[in-house]
Protein backbone atom coordinates (compact mmCIF):
# COMPACT_ATOMS: atom_id res chain seq x y z
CA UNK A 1 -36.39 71.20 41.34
CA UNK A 2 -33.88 71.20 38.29
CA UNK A 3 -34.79 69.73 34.95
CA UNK A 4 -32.17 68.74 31.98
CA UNK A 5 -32.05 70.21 28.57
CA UNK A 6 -30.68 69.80 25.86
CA UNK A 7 -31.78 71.44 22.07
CA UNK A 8 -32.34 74.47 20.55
CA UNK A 9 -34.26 76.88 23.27
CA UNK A 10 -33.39 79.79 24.60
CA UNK A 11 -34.73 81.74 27.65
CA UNK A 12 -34.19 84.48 30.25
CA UNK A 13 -33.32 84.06 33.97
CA UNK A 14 -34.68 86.08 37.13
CA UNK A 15 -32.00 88.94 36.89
CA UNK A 16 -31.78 89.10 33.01
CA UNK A 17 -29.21 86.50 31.69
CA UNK A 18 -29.83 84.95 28.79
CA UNK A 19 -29.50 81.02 28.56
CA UNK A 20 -28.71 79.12 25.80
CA UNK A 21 -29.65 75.49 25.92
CA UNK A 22 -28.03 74.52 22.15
CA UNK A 23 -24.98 75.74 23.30
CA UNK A 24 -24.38 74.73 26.71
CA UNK A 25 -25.97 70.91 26.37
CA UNK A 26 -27.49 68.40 28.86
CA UNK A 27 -27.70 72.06 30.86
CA UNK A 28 -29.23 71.60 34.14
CA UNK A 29 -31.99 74.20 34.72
CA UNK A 30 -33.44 75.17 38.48
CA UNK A 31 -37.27 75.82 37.77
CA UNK A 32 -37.46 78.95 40.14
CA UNK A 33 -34.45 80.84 38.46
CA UNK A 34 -36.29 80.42 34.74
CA UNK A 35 -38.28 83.73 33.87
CA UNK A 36 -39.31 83.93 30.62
CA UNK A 37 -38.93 84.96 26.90
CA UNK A 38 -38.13 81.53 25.47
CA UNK A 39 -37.79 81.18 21.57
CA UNK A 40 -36.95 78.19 19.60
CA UNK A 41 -36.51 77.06 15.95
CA UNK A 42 -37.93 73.60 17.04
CA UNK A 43 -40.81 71.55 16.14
CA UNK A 44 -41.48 69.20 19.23
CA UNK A 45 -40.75 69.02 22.69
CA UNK A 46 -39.71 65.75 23.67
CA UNK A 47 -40.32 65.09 27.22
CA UNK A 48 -38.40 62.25 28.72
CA UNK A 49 -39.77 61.51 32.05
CA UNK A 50 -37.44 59.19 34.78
CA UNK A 51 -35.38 57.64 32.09
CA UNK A 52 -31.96 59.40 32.78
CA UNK A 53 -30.57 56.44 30.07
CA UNK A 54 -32.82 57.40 27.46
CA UNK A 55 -32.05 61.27 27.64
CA UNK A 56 -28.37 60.38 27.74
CA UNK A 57 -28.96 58.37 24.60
CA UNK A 58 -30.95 61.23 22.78
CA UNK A 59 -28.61 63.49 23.79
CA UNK A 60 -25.26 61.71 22.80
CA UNK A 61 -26.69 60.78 19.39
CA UNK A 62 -27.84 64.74 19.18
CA UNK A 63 -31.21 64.05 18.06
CA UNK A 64 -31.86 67.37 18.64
CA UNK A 65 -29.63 68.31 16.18
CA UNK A 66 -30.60 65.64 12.74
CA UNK A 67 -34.59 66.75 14.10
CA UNK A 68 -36.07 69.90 15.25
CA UNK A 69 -36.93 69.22 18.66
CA UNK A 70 -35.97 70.42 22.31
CA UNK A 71 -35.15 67.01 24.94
CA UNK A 72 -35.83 67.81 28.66
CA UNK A 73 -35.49 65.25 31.38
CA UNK A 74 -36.89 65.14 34.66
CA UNK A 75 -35.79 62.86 37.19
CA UNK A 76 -39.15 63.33 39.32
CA UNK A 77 -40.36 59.25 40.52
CA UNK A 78 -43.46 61.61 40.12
CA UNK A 79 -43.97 65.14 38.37
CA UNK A 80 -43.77 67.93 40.93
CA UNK A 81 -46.08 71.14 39.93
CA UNK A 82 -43.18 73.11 39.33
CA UNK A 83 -42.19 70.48 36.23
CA UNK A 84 -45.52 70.69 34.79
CA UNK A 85 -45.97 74.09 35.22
CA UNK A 86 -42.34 74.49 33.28
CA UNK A 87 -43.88 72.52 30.86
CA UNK A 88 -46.76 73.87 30.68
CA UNK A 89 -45.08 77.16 30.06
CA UNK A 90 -42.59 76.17 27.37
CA UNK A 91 -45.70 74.63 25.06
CA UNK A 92 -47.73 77.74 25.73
CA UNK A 93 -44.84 80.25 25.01
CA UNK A 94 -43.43 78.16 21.96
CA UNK A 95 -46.52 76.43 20.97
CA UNK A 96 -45.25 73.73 20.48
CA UNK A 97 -46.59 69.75 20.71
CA UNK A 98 -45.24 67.93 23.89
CA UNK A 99 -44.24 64.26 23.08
CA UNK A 100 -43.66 61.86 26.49
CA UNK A 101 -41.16 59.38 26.39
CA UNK A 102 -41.04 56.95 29.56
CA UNK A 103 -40.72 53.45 30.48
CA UNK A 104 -44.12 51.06 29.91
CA UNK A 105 -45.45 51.20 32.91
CA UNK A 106 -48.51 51.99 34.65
CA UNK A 107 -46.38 54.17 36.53
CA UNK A 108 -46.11 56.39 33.24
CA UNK A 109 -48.98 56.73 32.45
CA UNK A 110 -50.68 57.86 35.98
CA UNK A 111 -47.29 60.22 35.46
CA UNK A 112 -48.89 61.72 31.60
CA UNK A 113 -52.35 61.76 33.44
CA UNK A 114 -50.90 64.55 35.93
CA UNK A 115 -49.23 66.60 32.84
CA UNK A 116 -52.66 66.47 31.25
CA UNK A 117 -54.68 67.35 34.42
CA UNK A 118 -52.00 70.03 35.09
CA UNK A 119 -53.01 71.86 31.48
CA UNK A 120 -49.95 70.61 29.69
CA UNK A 121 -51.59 68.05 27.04
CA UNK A 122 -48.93 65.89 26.12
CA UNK A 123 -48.81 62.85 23.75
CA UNK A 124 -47.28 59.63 24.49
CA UNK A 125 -44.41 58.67 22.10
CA UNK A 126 -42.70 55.38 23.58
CA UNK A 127 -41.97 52.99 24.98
CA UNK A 128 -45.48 51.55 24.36
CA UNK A 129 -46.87 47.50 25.07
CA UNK A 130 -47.80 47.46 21.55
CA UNK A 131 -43.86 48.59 20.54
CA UNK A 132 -42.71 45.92 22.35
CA UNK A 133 -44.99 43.27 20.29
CA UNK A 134 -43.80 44.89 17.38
CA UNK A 135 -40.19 44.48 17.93
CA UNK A 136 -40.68 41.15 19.28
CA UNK A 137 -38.57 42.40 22.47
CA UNK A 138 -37.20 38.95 24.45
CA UNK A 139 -38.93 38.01 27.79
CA UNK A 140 -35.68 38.79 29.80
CA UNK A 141 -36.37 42.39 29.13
CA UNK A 142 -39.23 42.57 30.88
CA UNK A 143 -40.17 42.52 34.47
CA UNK A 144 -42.83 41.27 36.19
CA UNK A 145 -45.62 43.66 37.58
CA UNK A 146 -46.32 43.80 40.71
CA UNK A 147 -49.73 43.95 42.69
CA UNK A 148 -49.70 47.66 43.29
CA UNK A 149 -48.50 48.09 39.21
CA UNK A 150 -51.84 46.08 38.89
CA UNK A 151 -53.86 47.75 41.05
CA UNK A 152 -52.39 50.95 39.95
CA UNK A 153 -53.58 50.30 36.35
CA UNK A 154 -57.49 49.09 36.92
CA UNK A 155 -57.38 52.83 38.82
CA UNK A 156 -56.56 54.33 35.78
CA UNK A 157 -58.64 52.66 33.72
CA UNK A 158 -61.70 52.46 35.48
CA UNK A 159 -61.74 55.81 37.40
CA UNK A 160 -58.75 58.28 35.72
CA UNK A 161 -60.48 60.99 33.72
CA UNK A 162 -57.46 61.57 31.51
CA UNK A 163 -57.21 58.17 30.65
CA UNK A 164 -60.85 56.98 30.29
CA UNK A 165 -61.31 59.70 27.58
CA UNK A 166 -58.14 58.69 25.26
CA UNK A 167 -58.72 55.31 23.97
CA UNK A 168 -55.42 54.69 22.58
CA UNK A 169 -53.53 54.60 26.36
CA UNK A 170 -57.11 52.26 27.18
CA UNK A 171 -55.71 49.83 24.76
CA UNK A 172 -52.07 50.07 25.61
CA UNK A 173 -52.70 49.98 29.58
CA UNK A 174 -54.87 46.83 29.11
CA UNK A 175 -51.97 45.15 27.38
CA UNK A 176 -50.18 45.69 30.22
CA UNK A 177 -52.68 44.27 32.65
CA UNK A 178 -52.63 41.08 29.84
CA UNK A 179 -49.35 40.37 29.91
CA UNK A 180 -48.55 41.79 33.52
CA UNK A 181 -45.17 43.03 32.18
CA UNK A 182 -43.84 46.47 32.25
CA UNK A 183 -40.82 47.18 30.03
CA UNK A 184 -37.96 50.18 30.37
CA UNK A 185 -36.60 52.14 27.74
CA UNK A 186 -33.29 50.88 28.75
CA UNK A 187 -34.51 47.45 27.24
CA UNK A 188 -34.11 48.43 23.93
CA UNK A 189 -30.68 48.40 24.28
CA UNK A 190 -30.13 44.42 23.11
CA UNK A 191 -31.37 45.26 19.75
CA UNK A 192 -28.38 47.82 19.91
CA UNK A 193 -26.99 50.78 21.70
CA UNK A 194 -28.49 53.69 19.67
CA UNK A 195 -31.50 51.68 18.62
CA UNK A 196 -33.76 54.29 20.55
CA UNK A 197 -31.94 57.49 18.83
CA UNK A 198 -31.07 55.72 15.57
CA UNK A 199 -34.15 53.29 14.50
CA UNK A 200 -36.65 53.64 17.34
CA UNK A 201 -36.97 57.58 17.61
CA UNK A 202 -36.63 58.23 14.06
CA UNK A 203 -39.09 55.71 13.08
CA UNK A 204 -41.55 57.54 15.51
CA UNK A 205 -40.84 60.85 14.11
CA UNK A 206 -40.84 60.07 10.75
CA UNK A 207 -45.11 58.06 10.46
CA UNK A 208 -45.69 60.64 13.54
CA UNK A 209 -46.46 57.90 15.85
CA UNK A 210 -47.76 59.17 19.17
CA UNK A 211 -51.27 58.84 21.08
């Protein structure tokens, strides 16, 4: 499994070759070949999980660059134990805060559940039911849930430990189930192509708006 990266990390290969990330951006990284030794000036780690438009965003805009954070992307539908364990690894080794960014979805958040249960505690930046209200986001860019969306979501909150003990995703997943809508970061996108890396993002960063 390979991951995306982009921002200001470095780290050591099996065999002793030393990868830049800051230099070589948007690098693709196999899991296995990644040994150890990171170091980073950054602040955050900003996890973008299934969104390849978002990280493409991010990255184009360098985010990473006007704030101190490392962007990785992984494509996984669902997080394989080799991506958590690589995050897992870069928050230990950096100690540094883990902040998800993903579509709003139930999907997402049964996907932060198994970073959390896997020992990476990670905090949920965006896209979030309430954001949506906020912005006052049209109907057309939402979609319809579906019935395993639904069912998917009273799992999570009536028998997902993760979930049942952080109130804040409680409240977001049963806006969800109200409104039977699920949103993707890709939405924002109307209100203007680097709204996420320009207004949205920064916005987050700046009142430290995560749960």
């Amino acid at each position: 499994m390979a991951v995306l990266i982009a921002g200001d990390l470095r780290f050591c290969q099996y065999g002793g070759r030393m990868v830049d990330c800051a230099n070589a951006r948007g690098r693709q990284v196999t899991l296995r070949h990644v040994e150890s030794n990171m170091t980073s000036n950054a602040e955050y780690i900003i996890l973008v999980v299934g969104s390849y438009g978002a990280y493409f965003r991010l990255t184009k805009d360098e985010v990473d660059r006007r704030f101190p954070c490392i962007i990785v992307y992984t494509p996984d539908p669902v997080p394989e134990e080799d991506t958590i364990s690589f995050v897992r690894k870069m928050k230990e080794e950096l100690d540094l805060p883990v902040l998800a960014i993903a579509e709003s979805s139930p999907r997402s958040v049964k996907n932060f559940s198994l970073f959390v249960a896997g020992g990476c505690d990670i905090k949920w930046l965006g896209l979030r039911p309430s954001d949506v209200v906020e912005l006052k986001m049209h109907p057309r860019c939402m979609r319809p849930m579906n019935s395993r969306d639904l069912k998917l979501a009273q799992r999570l909150l009536e028998k997902d430990a993760v979930v049942k003990q952080r109130p804040e995703w409680v409240e977001e997943l049963k806006k969800m189930v109200e409104t039977r809508s699920k949103v993707e970061v890709e939405a924002l996108s109307p209100l203007g192509w680097s709204f996420l890396s320009n207004v949205y993002f920064p916005d987050k960063m700046v009142a430290q708006d995560w749960i």
